[in-house]
PDB file of N, CA and C in Angstrom:
ATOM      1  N   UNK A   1      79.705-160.867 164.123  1.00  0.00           N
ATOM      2  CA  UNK A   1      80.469-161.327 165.256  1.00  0.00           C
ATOM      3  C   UNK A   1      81.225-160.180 165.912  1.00  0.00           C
ATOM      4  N   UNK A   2      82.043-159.784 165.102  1.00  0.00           N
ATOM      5  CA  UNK A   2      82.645-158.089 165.686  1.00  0.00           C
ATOM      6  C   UNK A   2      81.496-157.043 165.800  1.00  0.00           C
ATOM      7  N   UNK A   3      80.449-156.931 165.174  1.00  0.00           N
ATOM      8  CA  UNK A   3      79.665-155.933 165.726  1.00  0.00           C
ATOM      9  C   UNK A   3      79.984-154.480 164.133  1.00  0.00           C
ATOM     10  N   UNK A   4      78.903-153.782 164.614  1.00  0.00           N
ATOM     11  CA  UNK A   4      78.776-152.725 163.428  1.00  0.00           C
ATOM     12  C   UNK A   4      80.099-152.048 163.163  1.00  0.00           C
ATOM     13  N   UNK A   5      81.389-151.786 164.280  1.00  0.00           N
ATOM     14  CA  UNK A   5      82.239-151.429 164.226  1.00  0.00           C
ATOM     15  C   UNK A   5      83.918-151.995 163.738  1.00  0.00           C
ATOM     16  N   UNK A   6      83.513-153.113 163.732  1.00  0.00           N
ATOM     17  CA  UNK A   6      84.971-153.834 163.156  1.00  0.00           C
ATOM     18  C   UNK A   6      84.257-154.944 161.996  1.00  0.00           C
ATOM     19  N   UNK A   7      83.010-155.141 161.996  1.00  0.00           N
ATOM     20  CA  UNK A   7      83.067-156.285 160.992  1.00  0.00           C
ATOM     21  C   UNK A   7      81.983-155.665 159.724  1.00  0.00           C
ATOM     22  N   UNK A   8      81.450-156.322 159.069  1.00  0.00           N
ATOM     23  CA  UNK A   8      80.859-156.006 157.691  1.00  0.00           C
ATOM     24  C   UNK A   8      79.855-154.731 158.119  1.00  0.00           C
ATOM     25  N   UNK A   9      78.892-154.871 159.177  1.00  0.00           N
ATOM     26  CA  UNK A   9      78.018-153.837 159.520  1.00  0.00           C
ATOM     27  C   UNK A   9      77.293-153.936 158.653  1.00  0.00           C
ATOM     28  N   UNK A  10      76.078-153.447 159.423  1.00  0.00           N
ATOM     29  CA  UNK A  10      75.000-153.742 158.836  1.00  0.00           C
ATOM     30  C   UNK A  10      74.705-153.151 157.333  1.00  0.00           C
ATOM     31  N   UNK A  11      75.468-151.936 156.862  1.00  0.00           N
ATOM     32  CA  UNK A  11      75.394-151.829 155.007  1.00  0.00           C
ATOM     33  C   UNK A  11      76.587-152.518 154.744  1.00  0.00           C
ATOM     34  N   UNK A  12      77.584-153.485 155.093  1.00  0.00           N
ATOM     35  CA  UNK A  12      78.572-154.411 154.637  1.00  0.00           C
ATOM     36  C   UNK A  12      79.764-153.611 153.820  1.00  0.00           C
ATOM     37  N   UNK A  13      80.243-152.541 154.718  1.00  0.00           N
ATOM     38  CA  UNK A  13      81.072-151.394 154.399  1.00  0.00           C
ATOM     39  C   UNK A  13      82.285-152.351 154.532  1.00  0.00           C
ATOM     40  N   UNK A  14      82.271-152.917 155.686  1.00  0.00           N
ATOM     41  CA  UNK A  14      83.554-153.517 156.149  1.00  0.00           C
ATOM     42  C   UNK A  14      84.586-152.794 156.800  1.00  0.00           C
ATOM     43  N   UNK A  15      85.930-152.866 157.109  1.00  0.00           N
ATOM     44  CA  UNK A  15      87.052-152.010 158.226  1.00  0.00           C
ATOM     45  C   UNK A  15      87.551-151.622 157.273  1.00  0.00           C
ATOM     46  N   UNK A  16      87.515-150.608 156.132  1.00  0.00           N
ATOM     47  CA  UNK A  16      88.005-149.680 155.233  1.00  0.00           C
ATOM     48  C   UNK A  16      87.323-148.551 154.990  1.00  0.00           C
ATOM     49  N   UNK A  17      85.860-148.974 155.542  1.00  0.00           N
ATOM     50  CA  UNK A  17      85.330-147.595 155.265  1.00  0.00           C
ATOM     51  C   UNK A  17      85.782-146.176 155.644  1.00  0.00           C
ATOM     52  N   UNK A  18      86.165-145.950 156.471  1.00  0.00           N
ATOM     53  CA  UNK A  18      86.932-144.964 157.223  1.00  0.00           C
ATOM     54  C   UNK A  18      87.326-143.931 156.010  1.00  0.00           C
ATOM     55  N   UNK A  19      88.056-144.752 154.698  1.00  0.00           N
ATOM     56  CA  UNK A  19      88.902-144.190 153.990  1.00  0.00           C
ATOM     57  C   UNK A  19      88.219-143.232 153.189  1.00  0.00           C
ATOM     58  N   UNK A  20      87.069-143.454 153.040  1.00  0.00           N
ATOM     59  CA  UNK A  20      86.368-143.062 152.438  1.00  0.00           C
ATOM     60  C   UNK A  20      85.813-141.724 152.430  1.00  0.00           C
ATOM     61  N   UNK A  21      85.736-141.607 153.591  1.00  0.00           N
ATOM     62  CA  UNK A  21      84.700-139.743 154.187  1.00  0.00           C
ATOM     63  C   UNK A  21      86.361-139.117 153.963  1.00  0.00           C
ATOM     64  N   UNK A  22      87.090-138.691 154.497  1.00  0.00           N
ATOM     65  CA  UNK A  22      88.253-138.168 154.126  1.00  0.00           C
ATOM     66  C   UNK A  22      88.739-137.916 152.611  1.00  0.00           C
ATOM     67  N   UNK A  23      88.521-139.196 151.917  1.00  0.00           N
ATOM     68  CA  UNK A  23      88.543-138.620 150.272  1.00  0.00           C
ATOM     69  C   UNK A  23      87.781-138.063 149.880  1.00  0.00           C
ATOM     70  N   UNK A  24      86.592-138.240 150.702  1.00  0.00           N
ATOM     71  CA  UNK A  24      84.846-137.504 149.643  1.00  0.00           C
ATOM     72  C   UNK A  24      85.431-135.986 150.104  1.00  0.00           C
ATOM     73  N   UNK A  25      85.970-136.027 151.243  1.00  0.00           N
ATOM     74  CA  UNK A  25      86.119-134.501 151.818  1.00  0.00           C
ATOM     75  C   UNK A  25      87.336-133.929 151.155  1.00  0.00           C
ATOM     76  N   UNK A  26      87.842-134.238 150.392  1.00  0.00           N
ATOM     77  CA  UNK A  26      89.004-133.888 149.295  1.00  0.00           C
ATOM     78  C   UNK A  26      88.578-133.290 148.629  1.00  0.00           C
ATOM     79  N   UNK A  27      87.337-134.193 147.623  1.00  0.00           N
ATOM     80  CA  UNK A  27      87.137-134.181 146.371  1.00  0.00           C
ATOM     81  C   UNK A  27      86.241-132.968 146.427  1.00  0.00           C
ATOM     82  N   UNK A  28      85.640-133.171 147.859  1.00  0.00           N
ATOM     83  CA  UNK A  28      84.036-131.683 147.959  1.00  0.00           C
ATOM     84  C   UNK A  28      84.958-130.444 147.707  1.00  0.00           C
ATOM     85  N   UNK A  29      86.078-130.443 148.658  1.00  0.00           N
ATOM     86  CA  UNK A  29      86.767-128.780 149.040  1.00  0.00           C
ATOM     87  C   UNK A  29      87.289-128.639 147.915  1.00  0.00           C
ATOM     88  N   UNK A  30      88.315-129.570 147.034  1.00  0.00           N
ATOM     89  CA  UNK A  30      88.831-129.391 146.014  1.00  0.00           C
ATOM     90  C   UNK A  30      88.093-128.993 144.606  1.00  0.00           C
ATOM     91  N   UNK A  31      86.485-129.109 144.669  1.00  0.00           N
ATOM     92  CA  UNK A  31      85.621-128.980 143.764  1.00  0.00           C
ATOM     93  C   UNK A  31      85.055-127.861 144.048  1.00  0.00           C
ATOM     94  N   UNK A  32      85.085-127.176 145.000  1.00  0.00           N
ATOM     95  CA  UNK A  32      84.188-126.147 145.969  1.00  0.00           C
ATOM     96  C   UNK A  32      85.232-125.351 145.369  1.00  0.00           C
ATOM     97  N   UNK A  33      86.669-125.295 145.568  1.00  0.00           N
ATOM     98  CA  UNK A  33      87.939-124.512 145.454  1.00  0.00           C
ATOM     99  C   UNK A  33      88.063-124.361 143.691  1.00  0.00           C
ATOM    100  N   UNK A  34      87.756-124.910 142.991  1.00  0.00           N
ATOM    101  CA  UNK A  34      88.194-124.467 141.593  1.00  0.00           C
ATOM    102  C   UNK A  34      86.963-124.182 140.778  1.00  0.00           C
ATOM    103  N   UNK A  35      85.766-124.313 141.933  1.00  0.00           N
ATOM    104  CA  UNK A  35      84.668-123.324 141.184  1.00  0.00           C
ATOM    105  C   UNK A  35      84.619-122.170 141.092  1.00  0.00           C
ATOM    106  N   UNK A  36      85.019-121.945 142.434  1.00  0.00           N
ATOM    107  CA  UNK A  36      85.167-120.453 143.338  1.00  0.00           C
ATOM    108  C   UNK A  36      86.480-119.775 142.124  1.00  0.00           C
ATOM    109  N   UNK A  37      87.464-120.211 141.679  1.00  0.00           N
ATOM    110  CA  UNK A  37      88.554-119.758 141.301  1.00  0.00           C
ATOM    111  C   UNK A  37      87.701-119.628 139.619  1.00  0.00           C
ATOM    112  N   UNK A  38      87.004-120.463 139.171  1.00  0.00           N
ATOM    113  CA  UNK A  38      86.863-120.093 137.657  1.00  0.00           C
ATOM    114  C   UNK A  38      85.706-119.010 137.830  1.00  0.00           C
ATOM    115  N   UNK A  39      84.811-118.905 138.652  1.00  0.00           N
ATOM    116  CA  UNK A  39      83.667-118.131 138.847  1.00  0.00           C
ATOM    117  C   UNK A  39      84.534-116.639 139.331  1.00  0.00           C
ATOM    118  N   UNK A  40      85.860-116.685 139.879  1.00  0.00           N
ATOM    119  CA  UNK A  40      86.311-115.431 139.784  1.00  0.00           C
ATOM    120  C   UNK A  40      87.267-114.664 139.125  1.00  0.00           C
ATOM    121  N   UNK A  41      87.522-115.838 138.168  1.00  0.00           N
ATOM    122  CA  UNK A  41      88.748-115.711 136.789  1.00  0.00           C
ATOM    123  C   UNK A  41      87.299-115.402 136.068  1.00  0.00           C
ATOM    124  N   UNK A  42      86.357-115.615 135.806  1.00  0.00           N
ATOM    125  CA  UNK A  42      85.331-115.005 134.445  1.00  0.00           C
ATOM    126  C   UNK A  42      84.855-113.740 135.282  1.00  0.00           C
ATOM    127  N   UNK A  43      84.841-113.388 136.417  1.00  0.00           N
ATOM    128  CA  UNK A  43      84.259-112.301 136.638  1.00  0.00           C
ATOM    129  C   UNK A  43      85.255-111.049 136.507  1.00  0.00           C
ATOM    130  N   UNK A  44      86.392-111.520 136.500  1.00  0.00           N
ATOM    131  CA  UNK A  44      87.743-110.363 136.082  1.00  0.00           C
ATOM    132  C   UNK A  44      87.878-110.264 135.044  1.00  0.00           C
ATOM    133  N   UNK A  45      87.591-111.287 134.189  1.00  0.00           N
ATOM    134  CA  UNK A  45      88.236-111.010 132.704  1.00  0.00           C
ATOM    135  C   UNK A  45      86.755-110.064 132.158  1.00  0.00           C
ATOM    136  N   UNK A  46      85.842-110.004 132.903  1.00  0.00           N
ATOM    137  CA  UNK A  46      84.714-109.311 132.205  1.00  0.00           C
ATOM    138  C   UNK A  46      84.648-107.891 132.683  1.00  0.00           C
ATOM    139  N   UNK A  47      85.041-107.740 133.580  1.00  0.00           N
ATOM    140  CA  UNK A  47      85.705-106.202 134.011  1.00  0.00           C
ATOM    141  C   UNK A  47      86.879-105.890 133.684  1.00  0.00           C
ATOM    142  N   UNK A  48      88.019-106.687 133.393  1.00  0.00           N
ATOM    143  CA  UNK A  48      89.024-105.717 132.282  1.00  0.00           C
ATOM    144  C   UNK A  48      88.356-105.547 131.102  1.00  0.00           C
ATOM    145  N   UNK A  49      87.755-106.474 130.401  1.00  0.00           N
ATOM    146  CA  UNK A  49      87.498-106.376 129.170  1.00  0.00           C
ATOM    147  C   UNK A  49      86.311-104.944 129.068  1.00  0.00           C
ATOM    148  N   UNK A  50      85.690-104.706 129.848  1.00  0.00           N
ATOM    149  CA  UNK A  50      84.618-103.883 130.285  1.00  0.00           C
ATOM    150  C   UNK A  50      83.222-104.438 129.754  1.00  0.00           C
ATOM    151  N   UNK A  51      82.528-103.817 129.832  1.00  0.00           N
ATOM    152  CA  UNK A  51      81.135-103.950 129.070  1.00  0.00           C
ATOM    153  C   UNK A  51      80.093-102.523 129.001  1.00  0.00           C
ATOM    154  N   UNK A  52      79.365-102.350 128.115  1.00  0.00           N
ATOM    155  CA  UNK A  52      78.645-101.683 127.746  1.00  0.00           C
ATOM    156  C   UNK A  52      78.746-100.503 127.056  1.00  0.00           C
ATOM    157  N   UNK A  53      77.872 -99.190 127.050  1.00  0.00           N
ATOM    158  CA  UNK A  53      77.907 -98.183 125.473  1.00  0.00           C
ATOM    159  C   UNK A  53      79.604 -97.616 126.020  1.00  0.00           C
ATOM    160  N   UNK A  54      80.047 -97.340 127.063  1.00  0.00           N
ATOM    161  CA  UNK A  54      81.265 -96.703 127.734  1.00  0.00           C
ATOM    162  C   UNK A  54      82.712 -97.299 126.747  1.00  0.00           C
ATOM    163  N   UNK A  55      82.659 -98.896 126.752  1.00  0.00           N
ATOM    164  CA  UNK A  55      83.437 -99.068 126.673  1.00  0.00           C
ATOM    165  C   UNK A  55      83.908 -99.249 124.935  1.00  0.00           C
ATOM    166  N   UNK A  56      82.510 -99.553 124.179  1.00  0.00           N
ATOM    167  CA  UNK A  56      82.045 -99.416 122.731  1.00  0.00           C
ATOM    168  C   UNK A  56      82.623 -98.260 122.367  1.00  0.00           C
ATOM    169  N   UNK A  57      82.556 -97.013 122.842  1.00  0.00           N
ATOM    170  CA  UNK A  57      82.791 -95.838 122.370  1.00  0.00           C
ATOM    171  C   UNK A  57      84.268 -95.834 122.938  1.00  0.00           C
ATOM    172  N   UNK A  58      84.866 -96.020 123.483  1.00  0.00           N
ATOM    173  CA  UNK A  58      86.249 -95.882 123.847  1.00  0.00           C
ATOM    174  C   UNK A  58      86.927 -97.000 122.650  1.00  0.00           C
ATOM    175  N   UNK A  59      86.843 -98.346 121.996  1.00  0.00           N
ATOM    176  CA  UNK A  59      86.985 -98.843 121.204  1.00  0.00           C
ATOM    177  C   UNK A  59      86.498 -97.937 119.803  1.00  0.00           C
ATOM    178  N   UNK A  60      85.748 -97.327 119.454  1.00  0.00           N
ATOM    179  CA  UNK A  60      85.365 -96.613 118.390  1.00  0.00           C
ATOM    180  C   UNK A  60      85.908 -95.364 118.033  1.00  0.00           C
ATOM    181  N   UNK A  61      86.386 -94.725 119.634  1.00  0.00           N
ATOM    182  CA  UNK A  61      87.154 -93.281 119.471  1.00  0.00           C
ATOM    183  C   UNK A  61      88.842 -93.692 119.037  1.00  0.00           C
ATOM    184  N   UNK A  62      89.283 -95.223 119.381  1.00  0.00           N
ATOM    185  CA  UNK A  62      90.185 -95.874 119.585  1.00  0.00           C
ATOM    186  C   UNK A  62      90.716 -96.314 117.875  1.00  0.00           C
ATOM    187  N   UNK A  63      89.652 -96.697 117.386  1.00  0.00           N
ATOM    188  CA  UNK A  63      89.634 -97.300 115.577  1.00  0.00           C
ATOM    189  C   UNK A  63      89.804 -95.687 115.169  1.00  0.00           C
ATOM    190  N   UNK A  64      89.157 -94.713 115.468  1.00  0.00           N
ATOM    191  CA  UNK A  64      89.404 -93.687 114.524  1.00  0.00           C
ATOM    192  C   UNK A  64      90.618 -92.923 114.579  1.00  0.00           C
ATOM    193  N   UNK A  65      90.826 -92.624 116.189  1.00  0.00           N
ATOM    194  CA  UNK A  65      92.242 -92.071 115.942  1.00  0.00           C
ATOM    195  C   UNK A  65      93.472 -92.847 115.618  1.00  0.00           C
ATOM    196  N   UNK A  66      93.056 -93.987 115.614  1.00  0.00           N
ATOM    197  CA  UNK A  66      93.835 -94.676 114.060  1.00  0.00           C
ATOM    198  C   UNK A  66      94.041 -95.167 113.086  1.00  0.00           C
ATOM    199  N   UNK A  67      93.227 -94.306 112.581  1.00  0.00           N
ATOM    200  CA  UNK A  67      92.703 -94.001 111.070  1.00  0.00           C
ATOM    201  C   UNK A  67      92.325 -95.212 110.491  1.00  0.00           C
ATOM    202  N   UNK A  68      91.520 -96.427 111.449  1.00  0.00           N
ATOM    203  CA  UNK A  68      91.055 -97.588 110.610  1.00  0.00           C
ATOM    204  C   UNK A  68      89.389 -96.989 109.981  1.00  0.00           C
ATOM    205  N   UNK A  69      88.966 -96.244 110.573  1.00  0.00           N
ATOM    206  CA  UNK A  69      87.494 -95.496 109.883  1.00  0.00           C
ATOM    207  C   UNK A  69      87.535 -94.533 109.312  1.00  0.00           C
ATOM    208  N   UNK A  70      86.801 -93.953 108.899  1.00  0.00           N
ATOM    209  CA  UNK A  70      86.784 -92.811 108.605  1.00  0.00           C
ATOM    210  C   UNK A  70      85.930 -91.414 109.484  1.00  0.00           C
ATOM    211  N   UNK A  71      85.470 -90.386 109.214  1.00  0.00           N
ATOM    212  CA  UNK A  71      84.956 -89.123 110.264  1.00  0.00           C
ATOM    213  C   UNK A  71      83.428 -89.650 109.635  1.00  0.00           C
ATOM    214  N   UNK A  72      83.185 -90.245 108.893  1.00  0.00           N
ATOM    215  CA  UNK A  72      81.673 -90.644 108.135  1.00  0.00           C
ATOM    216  C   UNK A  72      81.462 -91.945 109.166  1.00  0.00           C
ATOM    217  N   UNK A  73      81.806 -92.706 108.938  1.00  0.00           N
ATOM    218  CA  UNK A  73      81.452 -94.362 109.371  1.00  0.00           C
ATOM    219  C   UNK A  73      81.922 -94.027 110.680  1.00  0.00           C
ATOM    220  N   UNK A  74      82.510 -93.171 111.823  1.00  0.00           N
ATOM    221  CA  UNK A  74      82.904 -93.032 113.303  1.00  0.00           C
ATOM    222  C   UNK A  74      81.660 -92.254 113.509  1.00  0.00           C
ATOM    223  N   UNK A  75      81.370 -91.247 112.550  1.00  0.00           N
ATOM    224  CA  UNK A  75      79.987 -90.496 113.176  1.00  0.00           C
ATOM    225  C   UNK A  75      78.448 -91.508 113.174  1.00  0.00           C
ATOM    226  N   UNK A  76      78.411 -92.203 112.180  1.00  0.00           N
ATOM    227  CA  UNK A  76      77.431 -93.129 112.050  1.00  0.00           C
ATOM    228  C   UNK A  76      77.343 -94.126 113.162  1.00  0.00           C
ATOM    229  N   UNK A  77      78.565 -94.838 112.988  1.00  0.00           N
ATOM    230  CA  UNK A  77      78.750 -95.962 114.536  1.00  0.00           C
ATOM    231  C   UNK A  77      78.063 -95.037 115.687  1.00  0.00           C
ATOM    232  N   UNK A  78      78.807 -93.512 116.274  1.00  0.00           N
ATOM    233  CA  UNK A  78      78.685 -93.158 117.155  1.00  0.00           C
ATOM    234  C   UNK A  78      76.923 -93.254 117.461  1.00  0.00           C
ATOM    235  N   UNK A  79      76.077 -92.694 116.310  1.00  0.00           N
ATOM    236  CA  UNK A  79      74.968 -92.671 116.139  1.00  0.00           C
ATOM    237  C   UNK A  79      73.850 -93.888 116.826  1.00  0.00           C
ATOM    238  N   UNK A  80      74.718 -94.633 116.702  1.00  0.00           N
ATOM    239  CA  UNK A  80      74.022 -96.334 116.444  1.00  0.00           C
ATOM    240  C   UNK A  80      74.364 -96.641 118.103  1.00  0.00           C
ATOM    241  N   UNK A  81      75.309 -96.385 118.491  1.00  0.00           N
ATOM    242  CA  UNK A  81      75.584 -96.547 119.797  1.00  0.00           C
ATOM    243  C   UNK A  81      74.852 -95.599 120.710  1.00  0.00           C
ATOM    244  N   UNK A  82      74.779 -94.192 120.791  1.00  0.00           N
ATOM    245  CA  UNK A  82      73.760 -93.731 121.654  1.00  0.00           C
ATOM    246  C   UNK A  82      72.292 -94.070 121.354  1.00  0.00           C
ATOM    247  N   UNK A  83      71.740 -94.522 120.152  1.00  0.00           N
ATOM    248  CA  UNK A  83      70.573 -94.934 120.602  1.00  0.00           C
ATOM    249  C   UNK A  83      69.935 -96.185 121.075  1.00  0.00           C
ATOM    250  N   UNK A  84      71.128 -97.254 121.201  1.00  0.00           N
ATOM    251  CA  UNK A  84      71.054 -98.235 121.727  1.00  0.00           C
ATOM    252  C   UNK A  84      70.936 -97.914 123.621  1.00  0.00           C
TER     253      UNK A  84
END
């Protein structure tokens, strides 16, 4: 009787639908927004932390000059690390 715009319409949404696209558009940006934020909180914590033989050997030169190894087991590690 009202027509697609004030009454059930033809998928029987009814005069509330409205409310609806505005929350979906919440939930998208707000989901879009804390992906973006964890996808760039793991990409920092993996560059402080560093990665690869660079940062192995800075941890290994790090154990010896304080005296948790010894000049035997720091030369061996070192070993094991350049031929990786």
């Amino acid at each position: 009787m009202y027509g697609m715009w004030w009454g059930g319409g033809p998928w029987g949404w009814g005069p509330g639908w409205w409310l609806l696209g505005p929350l979906m558009m919440l939930v998208f940006w707000g989901a879009v927004i804390l992906l973006a934020v964890g996808f760039l909180r793991s990409r920092c914590a993996r560059r402080a932390h560093g990665s690869g033989p660079d940062s192995a050997m800075e941890i290994l030169r790090t154990r010896y000059a304080k005296g948790e190894i010894t000049r035997d087991e720091f030369e061996a590690m070192r070993r094991d690390l350049q031929e990786a």
